[in-house]
N, C-alpha and C. Protein backbone atom coordinates (compact mmCIF):
# COMPACT_ATOMS: atom_id res chain seq x y z
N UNK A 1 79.56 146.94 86.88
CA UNK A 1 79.38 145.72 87.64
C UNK A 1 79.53 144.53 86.69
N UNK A 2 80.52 143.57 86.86
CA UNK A 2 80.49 142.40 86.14
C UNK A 2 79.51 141.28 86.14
N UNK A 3 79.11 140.86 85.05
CA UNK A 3 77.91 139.90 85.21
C UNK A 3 78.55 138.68 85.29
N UNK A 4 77.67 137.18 85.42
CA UNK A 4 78.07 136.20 85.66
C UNK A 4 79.18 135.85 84.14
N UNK A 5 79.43 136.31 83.15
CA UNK A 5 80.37 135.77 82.80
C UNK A 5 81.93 136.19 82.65
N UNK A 6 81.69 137.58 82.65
CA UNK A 6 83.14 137.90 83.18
C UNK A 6 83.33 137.74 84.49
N UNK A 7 82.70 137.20 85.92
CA UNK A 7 82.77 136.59 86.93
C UNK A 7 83.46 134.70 86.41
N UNK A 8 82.79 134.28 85.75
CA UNK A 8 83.47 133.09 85.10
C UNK A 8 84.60 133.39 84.50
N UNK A 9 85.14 133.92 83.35
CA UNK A 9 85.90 133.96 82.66
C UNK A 9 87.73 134.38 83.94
N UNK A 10 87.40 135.74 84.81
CA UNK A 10 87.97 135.35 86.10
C UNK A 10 88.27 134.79 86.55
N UNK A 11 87.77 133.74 86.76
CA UNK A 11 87.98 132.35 87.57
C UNK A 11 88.62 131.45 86.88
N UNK A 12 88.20 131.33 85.47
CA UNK A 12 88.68 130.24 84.54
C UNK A 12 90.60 131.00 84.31
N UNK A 13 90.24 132.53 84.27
CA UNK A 13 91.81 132.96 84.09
C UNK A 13 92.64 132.75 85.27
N UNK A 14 92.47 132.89 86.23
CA UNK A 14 92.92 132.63 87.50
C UNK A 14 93.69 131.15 87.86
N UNK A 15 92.33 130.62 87.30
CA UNK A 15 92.92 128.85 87.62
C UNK A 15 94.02 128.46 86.52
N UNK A 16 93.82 128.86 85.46
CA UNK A 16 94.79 128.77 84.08
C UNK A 16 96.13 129.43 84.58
N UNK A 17 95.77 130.83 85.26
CA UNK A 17 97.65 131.50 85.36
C UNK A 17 98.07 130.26 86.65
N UNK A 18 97.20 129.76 87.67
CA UNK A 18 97.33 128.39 88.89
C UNK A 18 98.13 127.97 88.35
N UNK A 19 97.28 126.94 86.91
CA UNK A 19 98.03 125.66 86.34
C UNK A 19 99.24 126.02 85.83
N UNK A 20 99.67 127.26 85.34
CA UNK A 20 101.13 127.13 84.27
C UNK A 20 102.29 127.12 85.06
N UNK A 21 101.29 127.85 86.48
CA UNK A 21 102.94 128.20 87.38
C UNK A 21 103.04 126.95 88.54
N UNK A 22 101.97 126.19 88.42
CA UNK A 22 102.46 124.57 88.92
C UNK A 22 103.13 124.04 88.07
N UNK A 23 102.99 123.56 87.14
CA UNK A 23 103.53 123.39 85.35
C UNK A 23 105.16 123.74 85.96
N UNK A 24 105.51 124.84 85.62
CA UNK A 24 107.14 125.10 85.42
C UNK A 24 107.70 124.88 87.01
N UNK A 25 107.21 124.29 88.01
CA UNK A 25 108.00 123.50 88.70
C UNK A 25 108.76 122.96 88.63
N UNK A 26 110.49 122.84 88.77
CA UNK A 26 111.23 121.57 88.61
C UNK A 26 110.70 120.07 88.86
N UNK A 27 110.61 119.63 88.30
CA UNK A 27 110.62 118.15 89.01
C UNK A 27 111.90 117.60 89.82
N UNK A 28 111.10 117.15 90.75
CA UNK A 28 112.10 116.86 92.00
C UNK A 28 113.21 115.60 91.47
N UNK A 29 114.58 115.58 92.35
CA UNK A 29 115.20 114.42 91.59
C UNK A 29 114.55 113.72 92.45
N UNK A 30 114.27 112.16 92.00
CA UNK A 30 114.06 110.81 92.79
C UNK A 30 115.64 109.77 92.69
N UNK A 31 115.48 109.24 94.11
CA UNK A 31 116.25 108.05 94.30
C UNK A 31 115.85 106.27 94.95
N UNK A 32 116.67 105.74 94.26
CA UNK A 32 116.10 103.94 94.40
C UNK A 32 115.96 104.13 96.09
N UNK A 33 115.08 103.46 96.92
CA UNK A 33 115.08 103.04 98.30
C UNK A 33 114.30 102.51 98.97
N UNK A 34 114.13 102.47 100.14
CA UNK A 34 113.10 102.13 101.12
C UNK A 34 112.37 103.48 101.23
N UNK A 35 111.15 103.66 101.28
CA UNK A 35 110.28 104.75 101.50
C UNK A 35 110.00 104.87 102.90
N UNK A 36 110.87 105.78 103.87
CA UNK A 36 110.21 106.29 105.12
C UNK A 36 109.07 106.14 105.63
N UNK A 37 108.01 106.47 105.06
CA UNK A 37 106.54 106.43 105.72
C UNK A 37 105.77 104.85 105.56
N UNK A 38 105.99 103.99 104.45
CA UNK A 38 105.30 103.14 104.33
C UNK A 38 106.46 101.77 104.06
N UNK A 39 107.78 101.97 103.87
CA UNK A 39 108.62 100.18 104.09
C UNK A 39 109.07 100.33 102.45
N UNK A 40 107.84 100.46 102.13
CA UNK A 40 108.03 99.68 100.55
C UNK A 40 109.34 100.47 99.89
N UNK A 41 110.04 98.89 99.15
CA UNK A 41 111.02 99.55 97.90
C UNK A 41 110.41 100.08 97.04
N UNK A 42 111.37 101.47 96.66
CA UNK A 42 110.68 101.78 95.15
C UNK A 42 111.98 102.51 94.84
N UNK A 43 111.80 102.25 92.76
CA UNK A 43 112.88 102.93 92.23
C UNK A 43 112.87 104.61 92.33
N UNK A 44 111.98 105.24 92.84
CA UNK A 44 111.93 106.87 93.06
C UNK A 44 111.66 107.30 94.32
N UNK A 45 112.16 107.98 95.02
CA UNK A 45 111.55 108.25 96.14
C UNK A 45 112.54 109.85 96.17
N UNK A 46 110.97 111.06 96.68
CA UNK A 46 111.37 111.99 96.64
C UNK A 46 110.95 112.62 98.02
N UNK A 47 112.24 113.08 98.44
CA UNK A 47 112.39 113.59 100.41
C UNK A 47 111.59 112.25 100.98
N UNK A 48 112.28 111.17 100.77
CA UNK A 48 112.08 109.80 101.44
C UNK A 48 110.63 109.24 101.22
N UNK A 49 109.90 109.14 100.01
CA UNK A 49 108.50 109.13 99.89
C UNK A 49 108.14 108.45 98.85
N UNK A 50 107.66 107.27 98.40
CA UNK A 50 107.51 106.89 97.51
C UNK A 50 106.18 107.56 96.71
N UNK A 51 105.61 107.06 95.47
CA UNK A 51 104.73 108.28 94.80
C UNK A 51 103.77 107.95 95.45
N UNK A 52 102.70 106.76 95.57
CA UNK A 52 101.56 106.05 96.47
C UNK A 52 101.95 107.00 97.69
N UNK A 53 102.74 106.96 98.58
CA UNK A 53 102.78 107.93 100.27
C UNK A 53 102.82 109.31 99.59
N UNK A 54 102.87 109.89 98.50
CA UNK A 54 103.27 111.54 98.58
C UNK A 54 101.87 111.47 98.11
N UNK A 55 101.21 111.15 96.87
CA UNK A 55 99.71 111.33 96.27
C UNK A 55 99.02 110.77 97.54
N UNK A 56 99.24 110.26 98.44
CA UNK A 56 98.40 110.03 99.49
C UNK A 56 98.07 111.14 100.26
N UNK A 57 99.19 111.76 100.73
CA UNK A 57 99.55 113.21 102.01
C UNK A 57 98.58 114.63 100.49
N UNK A 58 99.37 114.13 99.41
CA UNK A 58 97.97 115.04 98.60
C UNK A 58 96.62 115.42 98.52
N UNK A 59 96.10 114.08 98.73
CA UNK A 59 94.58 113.74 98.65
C UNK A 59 94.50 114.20 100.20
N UNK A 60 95.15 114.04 101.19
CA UNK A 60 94.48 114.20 102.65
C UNK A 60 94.90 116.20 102.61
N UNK A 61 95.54 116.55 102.06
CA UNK A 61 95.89 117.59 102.28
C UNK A 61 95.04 118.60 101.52
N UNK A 62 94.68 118.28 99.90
CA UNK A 62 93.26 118.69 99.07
C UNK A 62 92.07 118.32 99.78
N UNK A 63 92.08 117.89 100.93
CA UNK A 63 90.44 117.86 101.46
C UNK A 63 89.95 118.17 102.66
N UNK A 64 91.31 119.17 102.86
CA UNK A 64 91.16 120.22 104.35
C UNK A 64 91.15 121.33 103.77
């Protein structure tokens, strides 16, 4: 039976193999435009989104 720290150490490995394979994601290309959801120009916009509207749909989406 594992005690509370190989129950931790689990978790901490788990979230670590999470982070590397978010990590080697491409980064998306961005282009200059009008941002779909909110008007504003911006020099990046990725699948029509400037970064403020995508870290937005993030935060609402991390808290469901």
């Amino acid at each position: 039976m594992a005690d509370a720290a190989d129950m931790a150490a689990d978790l901490y490995e788990a979230h670590r193999e999470r982070s590397i394979a978010a990590a080697r994601q491409p980064i998306a290309v961005g282009v200059p435009g009008e941002c779909d959801t909110c008007g504003d120009d911006s020099p990046r916009l990725v699948r029509g989104e400037c970064a403020r509207c995508r870290d937005e749909k993030d935060r609402q989406h991390a808290r469901r």
